[in-house]
PDB file of N, CA and C in Angstrom:
ATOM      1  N   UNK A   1     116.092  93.333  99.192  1.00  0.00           N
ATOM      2  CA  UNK A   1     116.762  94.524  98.723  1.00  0.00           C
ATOM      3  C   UNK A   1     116.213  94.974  97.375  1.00  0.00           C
ATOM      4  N   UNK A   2     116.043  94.263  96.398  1.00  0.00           N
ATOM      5  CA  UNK A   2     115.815  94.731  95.506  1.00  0.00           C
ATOM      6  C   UNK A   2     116.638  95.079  94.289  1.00  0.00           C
ATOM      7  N   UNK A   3     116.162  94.955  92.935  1.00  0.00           N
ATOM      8  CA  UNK A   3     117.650  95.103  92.031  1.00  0.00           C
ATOM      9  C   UNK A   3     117.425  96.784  92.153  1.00  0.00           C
ATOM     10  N   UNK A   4     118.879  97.172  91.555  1.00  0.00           N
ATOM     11  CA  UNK A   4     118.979  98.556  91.640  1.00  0.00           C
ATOM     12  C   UNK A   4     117.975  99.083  90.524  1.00  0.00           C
ATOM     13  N   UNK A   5     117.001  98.836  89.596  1.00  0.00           N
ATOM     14  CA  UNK A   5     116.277  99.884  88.885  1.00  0.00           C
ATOM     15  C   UNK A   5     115.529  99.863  89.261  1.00  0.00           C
ATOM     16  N   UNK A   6     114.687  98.479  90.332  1.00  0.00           N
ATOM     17  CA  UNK A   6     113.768  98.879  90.997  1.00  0.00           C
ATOM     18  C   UNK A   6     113.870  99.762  92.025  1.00  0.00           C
ATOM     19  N   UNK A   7     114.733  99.775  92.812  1.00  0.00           N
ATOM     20  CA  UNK A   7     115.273 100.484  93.933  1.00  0.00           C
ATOM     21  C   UNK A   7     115.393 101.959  93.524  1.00  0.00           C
ATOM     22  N   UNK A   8     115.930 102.124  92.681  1.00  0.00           N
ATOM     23  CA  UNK A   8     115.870 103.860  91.824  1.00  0.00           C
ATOM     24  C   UNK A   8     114.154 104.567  91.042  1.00  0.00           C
ATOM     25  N   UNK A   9     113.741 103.321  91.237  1.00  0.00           N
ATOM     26  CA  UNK A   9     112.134 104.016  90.664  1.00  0.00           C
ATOM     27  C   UNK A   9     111.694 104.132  91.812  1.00  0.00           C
ATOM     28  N   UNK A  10     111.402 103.647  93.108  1.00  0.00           N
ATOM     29  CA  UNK A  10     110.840 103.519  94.108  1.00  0.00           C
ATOM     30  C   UNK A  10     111.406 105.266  94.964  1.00  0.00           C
ATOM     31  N   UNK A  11     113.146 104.868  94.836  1.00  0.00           N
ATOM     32  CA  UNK A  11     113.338 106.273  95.171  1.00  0.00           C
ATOM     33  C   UNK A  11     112.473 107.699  94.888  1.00  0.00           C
ATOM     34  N   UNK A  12     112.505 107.812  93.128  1.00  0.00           N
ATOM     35  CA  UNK A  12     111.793 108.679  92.415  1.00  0.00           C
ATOM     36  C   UNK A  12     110.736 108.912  92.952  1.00  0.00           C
ATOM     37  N   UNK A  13     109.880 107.921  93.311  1.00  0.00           N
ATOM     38  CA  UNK A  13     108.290 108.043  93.861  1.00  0.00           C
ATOM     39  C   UNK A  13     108.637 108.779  95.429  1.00  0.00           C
ATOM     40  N   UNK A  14     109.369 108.378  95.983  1.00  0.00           N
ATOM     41  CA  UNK A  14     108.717 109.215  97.166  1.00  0.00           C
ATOM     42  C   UNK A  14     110.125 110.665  97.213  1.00  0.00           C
ATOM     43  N   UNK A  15     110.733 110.840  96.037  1.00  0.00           N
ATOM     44  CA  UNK A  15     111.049 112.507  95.835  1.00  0.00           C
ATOM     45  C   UNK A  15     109.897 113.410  95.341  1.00  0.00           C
ATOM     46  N   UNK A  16     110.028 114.541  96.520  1.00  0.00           N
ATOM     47  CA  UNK A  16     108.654 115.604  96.073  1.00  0.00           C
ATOM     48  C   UNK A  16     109.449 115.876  94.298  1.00  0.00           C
ATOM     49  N   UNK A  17     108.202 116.740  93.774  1.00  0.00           N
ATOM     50  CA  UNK A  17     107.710 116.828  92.012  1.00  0.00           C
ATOM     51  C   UNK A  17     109.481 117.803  91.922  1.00  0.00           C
ATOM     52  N   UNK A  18     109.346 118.461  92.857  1.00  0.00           N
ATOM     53  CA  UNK A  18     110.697 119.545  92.113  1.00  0.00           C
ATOM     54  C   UNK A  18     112.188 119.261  92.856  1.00  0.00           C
ATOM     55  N   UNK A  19     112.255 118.275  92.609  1.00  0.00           N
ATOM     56  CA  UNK A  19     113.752 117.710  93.401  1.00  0.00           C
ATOM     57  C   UNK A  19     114.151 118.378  92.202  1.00  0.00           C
ATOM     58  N   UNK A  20     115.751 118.733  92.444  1.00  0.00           N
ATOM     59  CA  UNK A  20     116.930 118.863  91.459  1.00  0.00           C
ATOM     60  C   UNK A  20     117.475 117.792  91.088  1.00  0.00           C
ATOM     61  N   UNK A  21     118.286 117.800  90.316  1.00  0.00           N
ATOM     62  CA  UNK A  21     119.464 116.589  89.744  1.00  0.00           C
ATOM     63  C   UNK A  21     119.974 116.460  90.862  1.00  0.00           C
ATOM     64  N   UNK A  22     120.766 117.884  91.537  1.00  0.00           N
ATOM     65  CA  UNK A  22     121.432 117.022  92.969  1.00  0.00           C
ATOM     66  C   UNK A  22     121.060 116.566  93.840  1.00  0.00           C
ATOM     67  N   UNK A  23     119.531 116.998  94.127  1.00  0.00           N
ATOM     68  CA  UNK A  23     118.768 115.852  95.063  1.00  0.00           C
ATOM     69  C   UNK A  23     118.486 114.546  95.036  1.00  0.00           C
ATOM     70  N   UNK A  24     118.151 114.504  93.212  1.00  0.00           N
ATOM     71  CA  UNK A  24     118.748 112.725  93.007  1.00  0.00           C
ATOM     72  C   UNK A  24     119.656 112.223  93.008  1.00  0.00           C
ATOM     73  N   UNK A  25     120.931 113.030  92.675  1.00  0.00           N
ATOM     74  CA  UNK A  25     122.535 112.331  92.855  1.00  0.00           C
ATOM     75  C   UNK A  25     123.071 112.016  94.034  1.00  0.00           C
ATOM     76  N   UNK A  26     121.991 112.889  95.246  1.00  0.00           N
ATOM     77  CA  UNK A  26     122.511 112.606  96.344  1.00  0.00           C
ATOM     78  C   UNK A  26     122.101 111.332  97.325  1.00  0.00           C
ATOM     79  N   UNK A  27     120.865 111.440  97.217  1.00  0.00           N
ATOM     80  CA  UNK A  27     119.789 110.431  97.685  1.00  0.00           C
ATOM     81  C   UNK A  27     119.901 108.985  96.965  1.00  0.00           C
ATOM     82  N   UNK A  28     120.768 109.325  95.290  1.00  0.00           N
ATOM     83  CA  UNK A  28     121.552 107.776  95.321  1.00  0.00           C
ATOM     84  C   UNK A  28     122.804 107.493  95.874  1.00  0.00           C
ATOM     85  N   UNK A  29     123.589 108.860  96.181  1.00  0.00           N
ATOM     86  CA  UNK A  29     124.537 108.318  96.493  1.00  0.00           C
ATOM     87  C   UNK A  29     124.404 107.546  97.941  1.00  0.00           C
ATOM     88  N   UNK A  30     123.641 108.119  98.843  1.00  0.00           N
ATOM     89  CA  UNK A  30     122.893 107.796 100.091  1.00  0.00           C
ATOM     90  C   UNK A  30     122.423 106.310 100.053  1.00  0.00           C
ATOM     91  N   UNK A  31     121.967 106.204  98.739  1.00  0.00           N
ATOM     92  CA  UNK A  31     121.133 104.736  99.039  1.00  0.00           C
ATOM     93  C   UNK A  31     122.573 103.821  98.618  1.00  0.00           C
ATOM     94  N   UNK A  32     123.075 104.256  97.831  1.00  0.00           N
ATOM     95  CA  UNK A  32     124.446 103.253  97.254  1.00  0.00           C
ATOM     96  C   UNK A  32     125.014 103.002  98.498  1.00  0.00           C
ATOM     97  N   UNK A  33     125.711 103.829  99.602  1.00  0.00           N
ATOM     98  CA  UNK A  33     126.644 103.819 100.544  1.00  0.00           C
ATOM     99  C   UNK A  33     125.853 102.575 101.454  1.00  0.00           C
ATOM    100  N   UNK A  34     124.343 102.834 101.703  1.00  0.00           N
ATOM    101  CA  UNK A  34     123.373 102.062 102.520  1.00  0.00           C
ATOM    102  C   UNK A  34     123.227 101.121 102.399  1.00  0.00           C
ATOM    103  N   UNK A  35     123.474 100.349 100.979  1.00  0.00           N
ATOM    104  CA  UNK A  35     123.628  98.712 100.238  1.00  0.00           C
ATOM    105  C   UNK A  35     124.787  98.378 100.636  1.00  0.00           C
ATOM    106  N   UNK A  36     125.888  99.009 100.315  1.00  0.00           N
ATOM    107  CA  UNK A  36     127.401  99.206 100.630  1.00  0.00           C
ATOM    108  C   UNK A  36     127.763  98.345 102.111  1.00  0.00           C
ATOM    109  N   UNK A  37     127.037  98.986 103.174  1.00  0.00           N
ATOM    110  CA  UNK A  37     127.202  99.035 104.625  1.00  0.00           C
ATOM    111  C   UNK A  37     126.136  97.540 104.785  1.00  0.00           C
ATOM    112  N   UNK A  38     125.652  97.431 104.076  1.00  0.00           N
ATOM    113  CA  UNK A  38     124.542  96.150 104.684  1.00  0.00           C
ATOM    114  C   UNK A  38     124.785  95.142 104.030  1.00  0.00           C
ATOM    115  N   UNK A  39     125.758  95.243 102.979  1.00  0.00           N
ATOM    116  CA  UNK A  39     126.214  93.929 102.264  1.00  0.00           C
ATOM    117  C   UNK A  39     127.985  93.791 102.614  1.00  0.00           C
ATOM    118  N   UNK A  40     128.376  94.803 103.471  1.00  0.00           N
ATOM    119  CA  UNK A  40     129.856  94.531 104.203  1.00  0.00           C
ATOM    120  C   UNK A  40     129.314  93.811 105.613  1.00  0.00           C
ATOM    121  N   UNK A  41     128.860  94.198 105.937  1.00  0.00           N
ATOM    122  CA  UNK A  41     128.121  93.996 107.232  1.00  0.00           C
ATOM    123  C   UNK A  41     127.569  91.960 107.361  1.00  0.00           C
ATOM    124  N   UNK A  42     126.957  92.012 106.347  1.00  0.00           N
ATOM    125  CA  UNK A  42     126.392  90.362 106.134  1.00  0.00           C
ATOM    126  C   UNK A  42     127.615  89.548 105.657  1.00  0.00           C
ATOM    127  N   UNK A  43     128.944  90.268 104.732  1.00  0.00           N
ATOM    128  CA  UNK A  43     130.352  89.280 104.329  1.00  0.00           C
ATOM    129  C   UNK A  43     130.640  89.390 105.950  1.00  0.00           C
ATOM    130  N   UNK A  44     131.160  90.458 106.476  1.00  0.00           N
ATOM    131  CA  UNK A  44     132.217  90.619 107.356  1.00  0.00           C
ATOM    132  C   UNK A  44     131.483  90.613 108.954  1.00  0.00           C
ATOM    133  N   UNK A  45     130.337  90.886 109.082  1.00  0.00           N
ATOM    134  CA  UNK A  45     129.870  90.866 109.978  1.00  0.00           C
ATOM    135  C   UNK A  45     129.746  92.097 110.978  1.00  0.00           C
ATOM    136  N   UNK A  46     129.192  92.425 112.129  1.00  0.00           N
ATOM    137  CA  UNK A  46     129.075  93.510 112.468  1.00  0.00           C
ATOM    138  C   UNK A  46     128.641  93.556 113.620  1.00  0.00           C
ATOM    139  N   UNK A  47     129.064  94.445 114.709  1.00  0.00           N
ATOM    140  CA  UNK A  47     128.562  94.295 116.146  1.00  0.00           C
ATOM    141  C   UNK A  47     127.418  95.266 116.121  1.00  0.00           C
ATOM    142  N   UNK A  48     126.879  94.303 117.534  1.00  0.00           N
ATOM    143  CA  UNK A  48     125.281  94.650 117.651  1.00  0.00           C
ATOM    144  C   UNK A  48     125.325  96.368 118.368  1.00  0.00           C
ATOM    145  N   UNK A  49     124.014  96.550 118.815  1.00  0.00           N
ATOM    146  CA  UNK A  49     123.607  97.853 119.447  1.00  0.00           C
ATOM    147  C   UNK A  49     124.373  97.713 120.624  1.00  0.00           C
ATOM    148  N   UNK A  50     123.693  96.639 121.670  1.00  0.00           N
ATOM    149  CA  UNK A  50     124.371  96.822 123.044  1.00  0.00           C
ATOM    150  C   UNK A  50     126.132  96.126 123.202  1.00  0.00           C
ATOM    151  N   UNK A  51     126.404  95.706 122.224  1.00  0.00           N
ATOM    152  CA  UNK A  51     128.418  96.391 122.019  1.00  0.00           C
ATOM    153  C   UNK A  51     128.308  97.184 121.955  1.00  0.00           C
ATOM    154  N   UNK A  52     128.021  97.827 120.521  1.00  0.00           N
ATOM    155  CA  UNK A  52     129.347  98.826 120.680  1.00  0.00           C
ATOM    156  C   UNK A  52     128.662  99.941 121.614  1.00  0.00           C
ATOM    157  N   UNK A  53     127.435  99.708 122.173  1.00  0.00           N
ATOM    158  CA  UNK A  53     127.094 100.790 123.529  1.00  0.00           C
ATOM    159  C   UNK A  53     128.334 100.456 124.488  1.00  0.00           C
ATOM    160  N   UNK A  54     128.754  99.103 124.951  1.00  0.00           N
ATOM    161  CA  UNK A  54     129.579  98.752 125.741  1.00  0.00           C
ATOM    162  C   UNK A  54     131.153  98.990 125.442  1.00  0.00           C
ATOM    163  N   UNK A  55     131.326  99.186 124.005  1.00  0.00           N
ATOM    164  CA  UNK A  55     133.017  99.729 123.837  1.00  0.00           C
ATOM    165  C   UNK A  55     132.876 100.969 123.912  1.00  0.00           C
ATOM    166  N   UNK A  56     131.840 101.822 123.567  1.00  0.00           N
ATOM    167  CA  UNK A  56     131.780 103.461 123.631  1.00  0.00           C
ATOM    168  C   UNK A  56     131.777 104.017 124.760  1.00  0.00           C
ATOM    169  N   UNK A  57     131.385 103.415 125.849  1.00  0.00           N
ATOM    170  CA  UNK A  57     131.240 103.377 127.451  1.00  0.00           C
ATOM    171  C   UNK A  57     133.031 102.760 127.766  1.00  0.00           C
ATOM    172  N   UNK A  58     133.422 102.260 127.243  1.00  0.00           N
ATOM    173  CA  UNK A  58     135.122 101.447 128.002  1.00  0.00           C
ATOM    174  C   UNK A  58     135.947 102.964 127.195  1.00  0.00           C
ATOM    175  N   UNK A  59     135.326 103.261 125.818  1.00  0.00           N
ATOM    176  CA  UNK A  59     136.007 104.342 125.443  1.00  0.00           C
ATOM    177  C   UNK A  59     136.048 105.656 126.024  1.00  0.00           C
ATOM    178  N   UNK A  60     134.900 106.284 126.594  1.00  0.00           N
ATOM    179  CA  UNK A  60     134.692 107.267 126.830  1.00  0.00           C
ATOM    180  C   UNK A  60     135.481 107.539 128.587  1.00  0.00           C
ATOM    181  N   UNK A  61     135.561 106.426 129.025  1.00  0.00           N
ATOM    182  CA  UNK A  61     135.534 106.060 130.597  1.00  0.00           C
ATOM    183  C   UNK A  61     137.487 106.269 130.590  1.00  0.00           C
ATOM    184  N   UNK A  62     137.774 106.005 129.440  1.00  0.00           N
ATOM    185  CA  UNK A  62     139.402 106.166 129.406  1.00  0.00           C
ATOM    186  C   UNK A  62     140.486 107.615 129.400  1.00  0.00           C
TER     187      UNK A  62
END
C-alpha cells in the first residue's frame, strides 16, 4: 500500500498538468475511501466475486 505521502505524490504524477484543487480533493477522497474498503475488508473480511454473483442471482430471482 504504501504510506500516505507516498501514495499522494504518486497520485500527483499521473494527474494531467491542469487538474484543479477539486480534481485533487477528489481523487483523494477516492483513494482514501479505496484504503478504507481494503483495510475493512482484510479486519472483517469480505465475500468473493462468485458469492455475491450467487446472492444477487437468489436476490433478483425473489
Amino acid at each position: 500500500m504504501g504510506n500516505p505521502k507516498d501514495q499522494v505524490q504518486s497520485l500527483l504524477q499521473k494527474l494531467p498538468e491542469n487538474a484543479s484543487y477539486e480534481d485533487i480533493q477528489y481523487h483523494l477522497y477516492v483513494l482514501e475511501k479505496v484504503q478504507r474498503g481494503l483495510l475493512r475488508a482484510e479486519s472483517e473480511g469480505a465475500v468473493d466475486h462468485a458469492e455475491a454473483k450467487g446472492r444477487l442471482k437468489q436476490w433478483l430471482a425473489s
